[in-house]
N, C-alpha and C. Protein backbone atom coordinates (compact mmCIF):
# COMPACT_ATOMS: atom_id res chain seq x y z
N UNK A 1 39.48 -81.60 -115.00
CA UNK A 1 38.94 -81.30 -116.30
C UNK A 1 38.46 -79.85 -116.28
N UNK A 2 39.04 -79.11 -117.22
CA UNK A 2 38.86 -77.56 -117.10
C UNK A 2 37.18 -77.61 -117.97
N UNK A 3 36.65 -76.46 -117.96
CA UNK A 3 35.50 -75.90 -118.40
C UNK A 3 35.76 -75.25 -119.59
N UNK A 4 35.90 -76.11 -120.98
CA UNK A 4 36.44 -75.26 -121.86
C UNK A 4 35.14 -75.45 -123.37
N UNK A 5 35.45 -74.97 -124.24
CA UNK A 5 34.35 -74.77 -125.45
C UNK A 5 34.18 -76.28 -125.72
N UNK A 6 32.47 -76.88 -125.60
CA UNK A 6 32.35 -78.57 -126.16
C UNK A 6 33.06 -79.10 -127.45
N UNK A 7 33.34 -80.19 -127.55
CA UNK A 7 33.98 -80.50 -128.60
C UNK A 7 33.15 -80.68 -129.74
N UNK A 8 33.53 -80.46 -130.90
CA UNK A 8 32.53 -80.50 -132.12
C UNK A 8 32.02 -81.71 -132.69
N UNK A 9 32.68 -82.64 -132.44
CA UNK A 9 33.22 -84.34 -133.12
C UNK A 9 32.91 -85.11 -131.52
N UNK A 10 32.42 -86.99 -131.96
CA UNK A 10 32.99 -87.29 -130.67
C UNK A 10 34.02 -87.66 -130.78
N UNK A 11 34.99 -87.87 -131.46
CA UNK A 11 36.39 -88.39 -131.38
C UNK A 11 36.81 -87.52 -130.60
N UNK A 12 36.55 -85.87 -130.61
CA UNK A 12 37.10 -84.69 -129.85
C UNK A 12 36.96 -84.86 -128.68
N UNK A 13 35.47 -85.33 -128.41
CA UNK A 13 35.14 -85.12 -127.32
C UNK A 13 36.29 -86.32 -126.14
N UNK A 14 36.18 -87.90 -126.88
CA UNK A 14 37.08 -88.41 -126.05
C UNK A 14 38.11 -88.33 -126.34
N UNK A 15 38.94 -87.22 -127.10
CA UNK A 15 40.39 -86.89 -127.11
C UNK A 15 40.81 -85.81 -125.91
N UNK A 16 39.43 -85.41 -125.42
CA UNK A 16 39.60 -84.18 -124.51
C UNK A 16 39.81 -84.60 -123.20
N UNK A 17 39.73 -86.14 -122.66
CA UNK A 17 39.44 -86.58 -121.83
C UNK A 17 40.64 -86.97 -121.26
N UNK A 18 40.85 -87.48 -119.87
CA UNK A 18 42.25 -87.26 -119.29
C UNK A 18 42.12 -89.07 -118.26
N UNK A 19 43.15 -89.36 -118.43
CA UNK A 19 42.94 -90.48 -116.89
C UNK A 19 42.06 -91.61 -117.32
N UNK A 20 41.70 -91.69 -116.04
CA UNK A 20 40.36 -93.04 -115.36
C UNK A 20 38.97 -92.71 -116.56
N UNK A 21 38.81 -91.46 -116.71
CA UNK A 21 37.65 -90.71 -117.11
C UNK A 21 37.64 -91.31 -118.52
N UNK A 22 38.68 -91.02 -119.57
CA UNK A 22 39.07 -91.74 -120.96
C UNK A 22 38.96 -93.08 -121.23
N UNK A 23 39.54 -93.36 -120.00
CA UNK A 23 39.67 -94.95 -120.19
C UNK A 23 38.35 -95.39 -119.73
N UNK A 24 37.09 -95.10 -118.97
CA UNK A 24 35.98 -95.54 -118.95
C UNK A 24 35.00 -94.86 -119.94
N UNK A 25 35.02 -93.43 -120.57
CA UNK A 25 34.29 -93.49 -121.61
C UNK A 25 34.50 -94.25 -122.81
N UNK A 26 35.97 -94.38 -123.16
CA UNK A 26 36.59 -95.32 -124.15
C UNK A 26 35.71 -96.60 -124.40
N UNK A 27 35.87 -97.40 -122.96
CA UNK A 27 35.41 -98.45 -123.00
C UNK A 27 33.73 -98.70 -123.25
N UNK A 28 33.03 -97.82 -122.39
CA UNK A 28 31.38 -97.35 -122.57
C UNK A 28 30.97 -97.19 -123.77
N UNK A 29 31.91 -96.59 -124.93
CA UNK A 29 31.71 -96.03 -125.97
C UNK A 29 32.07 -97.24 -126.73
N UNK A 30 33.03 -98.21 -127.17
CA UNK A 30 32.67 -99.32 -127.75
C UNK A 30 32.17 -100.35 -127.55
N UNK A 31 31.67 -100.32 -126.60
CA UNK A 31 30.33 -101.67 -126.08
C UNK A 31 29.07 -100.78 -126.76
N UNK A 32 28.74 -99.54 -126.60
CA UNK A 32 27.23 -99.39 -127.06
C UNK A 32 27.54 -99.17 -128.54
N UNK A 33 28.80 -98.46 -129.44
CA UNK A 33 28.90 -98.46 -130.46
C UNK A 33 28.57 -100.55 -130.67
N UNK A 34 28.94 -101.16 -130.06
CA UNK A 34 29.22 -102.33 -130.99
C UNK A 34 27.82 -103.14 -130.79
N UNK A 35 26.83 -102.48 -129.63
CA UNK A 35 25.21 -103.04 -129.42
C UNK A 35 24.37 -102.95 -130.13
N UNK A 36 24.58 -101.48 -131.22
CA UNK A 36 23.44 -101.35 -131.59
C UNK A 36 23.69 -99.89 -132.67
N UNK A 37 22.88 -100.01 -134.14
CA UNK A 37 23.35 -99.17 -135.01
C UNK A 37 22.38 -98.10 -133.85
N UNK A 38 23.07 -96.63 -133.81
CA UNK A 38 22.89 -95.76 -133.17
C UNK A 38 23.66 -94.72 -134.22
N UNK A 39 23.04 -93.28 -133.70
CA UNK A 39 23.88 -91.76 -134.62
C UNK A 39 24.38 -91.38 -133.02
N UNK A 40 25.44 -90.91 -133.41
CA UNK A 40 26.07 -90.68 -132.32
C UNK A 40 27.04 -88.88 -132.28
N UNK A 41 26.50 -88.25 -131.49
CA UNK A 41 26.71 -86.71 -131.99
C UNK A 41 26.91 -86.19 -130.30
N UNK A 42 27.63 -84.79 -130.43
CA UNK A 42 27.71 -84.11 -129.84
C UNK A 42 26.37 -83.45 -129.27
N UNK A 43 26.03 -83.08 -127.83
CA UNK A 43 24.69 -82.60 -128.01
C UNK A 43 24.58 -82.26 -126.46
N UNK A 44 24.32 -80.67 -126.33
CA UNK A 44 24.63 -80.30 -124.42
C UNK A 44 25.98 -80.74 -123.94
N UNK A 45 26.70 -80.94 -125.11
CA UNK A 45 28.42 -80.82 -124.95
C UNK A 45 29.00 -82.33 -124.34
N UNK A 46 27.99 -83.21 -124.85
CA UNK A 46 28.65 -84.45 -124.28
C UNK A 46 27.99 -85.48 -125.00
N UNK A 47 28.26 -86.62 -125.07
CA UNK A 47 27.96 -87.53 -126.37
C UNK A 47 27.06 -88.23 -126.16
N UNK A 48 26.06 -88.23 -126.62
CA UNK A 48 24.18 -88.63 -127.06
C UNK A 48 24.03 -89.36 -128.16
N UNK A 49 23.15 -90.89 -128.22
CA UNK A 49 23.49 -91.89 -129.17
C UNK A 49 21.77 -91.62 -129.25
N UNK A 50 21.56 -91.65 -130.45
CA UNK A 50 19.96 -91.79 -131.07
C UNK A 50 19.45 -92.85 -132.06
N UNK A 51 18.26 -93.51 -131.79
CA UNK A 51 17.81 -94.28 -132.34
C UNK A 51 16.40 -93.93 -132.02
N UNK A 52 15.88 -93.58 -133.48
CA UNK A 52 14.36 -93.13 -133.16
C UNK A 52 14.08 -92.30 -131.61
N UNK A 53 15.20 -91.22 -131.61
CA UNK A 53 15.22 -90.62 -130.84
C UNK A 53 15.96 -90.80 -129.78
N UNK A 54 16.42 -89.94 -128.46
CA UNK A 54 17.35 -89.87 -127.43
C UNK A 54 17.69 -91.45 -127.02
N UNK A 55 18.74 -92.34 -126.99
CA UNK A 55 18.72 -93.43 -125.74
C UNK A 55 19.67 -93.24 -125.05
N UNK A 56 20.86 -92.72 -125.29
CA UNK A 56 21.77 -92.47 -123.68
C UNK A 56 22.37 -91.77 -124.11
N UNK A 57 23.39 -91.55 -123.00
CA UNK A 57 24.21 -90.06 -123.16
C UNK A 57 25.51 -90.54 -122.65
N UNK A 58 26.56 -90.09 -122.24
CA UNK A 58 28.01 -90.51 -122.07
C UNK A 58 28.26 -88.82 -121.68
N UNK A 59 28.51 -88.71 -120.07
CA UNK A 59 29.14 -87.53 -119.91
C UNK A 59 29.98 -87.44 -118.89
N UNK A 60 31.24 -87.13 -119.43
CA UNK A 60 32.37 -87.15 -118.23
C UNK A 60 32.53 -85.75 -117.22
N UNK A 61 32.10 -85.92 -116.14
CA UNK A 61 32.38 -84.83 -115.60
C UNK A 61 33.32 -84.73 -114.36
N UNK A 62 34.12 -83.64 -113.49
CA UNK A 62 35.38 -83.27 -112.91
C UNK A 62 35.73 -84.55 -112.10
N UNK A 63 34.51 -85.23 -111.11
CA UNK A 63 34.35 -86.32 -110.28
C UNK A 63 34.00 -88.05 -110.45
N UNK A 64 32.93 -88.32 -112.11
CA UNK A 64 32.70 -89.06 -112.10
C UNK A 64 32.04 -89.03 -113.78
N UNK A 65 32.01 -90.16 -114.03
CA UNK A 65 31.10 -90.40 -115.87
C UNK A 65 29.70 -90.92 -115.49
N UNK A 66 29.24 -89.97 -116.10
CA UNK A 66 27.29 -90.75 -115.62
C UNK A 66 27.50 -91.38 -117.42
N UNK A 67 26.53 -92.48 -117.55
CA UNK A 67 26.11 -93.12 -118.34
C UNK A 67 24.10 -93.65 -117.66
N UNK A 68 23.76 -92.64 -118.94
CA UNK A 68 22.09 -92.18 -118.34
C UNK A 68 21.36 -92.69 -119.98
N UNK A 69 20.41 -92.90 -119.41
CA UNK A 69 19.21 -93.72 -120.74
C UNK A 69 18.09 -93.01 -120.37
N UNK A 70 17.64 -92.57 -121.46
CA UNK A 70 16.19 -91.90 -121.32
C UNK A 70 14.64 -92.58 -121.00
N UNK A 71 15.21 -93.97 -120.94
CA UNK A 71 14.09 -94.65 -120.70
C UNK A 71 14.57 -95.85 -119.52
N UNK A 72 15.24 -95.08 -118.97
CA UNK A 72 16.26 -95.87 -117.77
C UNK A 72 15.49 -96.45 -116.73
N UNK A 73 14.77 -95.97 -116.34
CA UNK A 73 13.77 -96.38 -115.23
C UNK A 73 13.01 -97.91 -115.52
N UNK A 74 13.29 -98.01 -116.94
CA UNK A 74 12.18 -99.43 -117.49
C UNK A 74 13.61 -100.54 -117.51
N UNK A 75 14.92 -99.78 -117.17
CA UNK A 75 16.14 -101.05 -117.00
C UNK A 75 16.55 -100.93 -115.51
N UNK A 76 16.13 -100.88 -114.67
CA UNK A 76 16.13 -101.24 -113.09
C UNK A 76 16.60 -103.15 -113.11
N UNK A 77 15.81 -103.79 -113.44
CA UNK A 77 16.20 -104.72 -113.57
C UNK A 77 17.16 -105.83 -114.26
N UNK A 78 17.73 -104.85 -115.04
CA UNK A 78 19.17 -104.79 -115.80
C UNK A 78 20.11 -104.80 -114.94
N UNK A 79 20.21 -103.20 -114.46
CA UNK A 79 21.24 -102.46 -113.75
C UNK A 79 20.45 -101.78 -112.20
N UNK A 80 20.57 -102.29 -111.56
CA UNK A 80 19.64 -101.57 -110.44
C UNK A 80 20.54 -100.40 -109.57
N UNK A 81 22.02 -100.30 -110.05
CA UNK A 81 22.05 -98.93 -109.52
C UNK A 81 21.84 -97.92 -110.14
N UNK A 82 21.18 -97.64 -111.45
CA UNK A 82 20.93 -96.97 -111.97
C UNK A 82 19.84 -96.19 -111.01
N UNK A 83 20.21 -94.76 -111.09
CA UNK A 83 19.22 -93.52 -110.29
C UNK A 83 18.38 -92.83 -111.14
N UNK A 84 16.68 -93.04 -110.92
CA UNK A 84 16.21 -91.88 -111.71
C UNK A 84 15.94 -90.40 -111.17
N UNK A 85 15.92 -89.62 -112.74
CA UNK A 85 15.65 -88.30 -111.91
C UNK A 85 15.64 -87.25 -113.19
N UNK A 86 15.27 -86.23 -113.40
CA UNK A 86 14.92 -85.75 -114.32
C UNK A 86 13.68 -86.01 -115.31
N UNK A 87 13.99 -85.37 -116.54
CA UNK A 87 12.46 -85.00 -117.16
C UNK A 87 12.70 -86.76 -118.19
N UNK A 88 11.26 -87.58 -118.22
CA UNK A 88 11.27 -88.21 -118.97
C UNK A 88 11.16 -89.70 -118.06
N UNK A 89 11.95 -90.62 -118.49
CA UNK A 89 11.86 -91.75 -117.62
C UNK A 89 13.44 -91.85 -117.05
N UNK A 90 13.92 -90.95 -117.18
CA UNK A 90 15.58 -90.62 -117.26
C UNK A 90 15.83 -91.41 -116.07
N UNK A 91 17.31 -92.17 -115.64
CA UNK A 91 17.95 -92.68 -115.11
C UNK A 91 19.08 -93.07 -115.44
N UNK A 92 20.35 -92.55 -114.85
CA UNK A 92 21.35 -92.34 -114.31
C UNK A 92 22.61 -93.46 -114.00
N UNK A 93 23.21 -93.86 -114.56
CA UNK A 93 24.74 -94.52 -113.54
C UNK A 93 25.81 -94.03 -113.03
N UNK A 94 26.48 -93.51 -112.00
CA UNK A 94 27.21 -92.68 -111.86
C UNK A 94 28.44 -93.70 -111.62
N UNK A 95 29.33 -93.65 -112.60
CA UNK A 95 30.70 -94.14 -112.24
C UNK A 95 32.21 -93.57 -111.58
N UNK A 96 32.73 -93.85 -110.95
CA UNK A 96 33.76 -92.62 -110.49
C UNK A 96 35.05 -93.82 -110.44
N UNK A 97 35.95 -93.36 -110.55
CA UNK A 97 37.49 -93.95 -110.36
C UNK A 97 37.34 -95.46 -109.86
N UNK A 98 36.47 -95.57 -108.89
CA UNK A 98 36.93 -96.84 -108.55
C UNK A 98 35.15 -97.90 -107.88
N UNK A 99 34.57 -97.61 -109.30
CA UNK A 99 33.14 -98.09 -109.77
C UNK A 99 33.33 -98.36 -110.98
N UNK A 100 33.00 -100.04 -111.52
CA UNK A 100 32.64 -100.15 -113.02
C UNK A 100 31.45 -100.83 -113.47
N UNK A 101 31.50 -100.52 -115.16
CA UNK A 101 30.10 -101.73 -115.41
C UNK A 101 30.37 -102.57 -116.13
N UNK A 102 29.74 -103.91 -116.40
CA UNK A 102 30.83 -104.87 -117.06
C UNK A 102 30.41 -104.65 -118.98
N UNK A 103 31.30 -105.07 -119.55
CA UNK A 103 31.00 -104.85 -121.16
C UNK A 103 29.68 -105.75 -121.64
N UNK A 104 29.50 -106.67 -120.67
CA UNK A 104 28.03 -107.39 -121.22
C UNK A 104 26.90 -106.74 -120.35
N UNK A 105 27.22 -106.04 -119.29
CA UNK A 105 26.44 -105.40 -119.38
C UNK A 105 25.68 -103.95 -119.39
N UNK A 106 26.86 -102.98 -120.27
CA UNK A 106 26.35 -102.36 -121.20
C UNK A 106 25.53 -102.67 -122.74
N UNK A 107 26.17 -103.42 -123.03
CA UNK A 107 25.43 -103.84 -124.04
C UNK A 107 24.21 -104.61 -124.05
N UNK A 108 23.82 -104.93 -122.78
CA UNK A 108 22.49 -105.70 -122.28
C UNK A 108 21.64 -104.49 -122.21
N UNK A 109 22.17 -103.09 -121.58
CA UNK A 109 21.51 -101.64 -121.24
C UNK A 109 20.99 -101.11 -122.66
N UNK A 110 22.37 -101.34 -123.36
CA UNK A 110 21.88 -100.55 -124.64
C UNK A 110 21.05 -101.29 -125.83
N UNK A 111 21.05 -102.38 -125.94
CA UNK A 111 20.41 -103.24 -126.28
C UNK A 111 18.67 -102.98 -125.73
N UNK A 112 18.72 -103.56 -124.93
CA UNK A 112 17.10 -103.10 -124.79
C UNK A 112 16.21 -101.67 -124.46
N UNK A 113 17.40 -100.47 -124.23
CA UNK A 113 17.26 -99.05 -124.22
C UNK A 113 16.71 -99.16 -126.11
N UNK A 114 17.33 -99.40 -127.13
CA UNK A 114 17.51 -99.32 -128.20
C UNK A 114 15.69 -99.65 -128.60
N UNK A 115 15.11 -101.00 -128.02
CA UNK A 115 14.08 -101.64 -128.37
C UNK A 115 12.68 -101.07 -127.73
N UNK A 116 13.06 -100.45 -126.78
CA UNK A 116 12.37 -99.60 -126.06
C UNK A 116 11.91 -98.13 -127.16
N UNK A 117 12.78 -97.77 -127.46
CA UNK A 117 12.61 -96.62 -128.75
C UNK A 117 11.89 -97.35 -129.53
N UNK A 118 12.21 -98.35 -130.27
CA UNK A 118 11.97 -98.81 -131.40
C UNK A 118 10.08 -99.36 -131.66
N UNK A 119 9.52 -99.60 -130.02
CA UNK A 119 8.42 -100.20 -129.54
C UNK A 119 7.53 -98.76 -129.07
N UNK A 120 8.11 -98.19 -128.35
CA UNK A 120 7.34 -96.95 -127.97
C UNK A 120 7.35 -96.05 -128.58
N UNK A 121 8.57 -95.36 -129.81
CA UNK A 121 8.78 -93.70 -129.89
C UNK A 121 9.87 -93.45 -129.12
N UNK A 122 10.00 -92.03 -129.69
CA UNK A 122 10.78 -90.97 -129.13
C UNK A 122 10.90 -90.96 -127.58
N UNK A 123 11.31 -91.03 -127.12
CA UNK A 123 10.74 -90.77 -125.66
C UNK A 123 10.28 -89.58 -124.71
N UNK A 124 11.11 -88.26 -126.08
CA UNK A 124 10.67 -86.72 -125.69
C UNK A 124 9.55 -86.48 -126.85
N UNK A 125 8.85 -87.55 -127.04
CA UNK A 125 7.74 -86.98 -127.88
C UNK A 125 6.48 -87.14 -127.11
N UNK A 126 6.66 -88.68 -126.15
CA UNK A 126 5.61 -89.30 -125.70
C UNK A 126 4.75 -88.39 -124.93
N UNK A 127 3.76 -88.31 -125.40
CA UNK A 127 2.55 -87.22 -123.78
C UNK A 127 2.49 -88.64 -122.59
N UNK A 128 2.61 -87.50 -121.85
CA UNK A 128 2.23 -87.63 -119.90
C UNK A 128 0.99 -88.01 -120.01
């Protein structure tokens, strides 16, 4: 995957996509489209679903697709390979060629990522 200008659209974005990489954002992308009304936009060049603010992101990169929730750390017991790290309660799935997650349970992730917003806020609003 070359380093080229983000796509404007997400249709662009997974038209830009090549392989293993397409075919698992493809799939990522209609399990959380079909979990939960979400806006779903381009944003740091890779596709970010909002509901009362940030809940995950979808980003394919050269090696692997992370699928990350901003309030990821409170779904450990969902998905426990999820890794945290970054600003927020951020946590991480890193998928690569020959790692998957099943369609029930993304939508179990995004599903209660979704309720988590909906109960707390924003999650880049909340004070420390």
């Amino acid at each position: 995957m070359k380093k080229s200008v983000p796509a404007a659209k997400p249709d662009a974005y997974v038209a830009s996509l090549e392989g293993w990489q397409r075919t698992c954002v493809e799939g990522l992308r209609a399990a959380v489209r079909a979990s939960a009304e979400l806006e779903e936009v381009i944003k740091w060049g890779h596709l970010v679903y909002f509901s009362k603010g940030p809940v995950l992101l979808l980003r394919a990169e050269p090696a692997r697709v992370l699928f990350g929730f901003w309030r990821g750390k409170r779904l450990l017991d969902i998905e426990p390979r999820l890794k945290p790290g970054g600003k927020y309660e951020m946590a991480t799935l890193e998928l690569r060629e020959d790692t998957s997650v099943s369609t029930t349970k993304v939508r179990r992730l995004t599903k209660a990522a979704v309720a988590l917003n909906a109960s707390l806020g924003d999650p880049t609003k909340v004070s420390k």
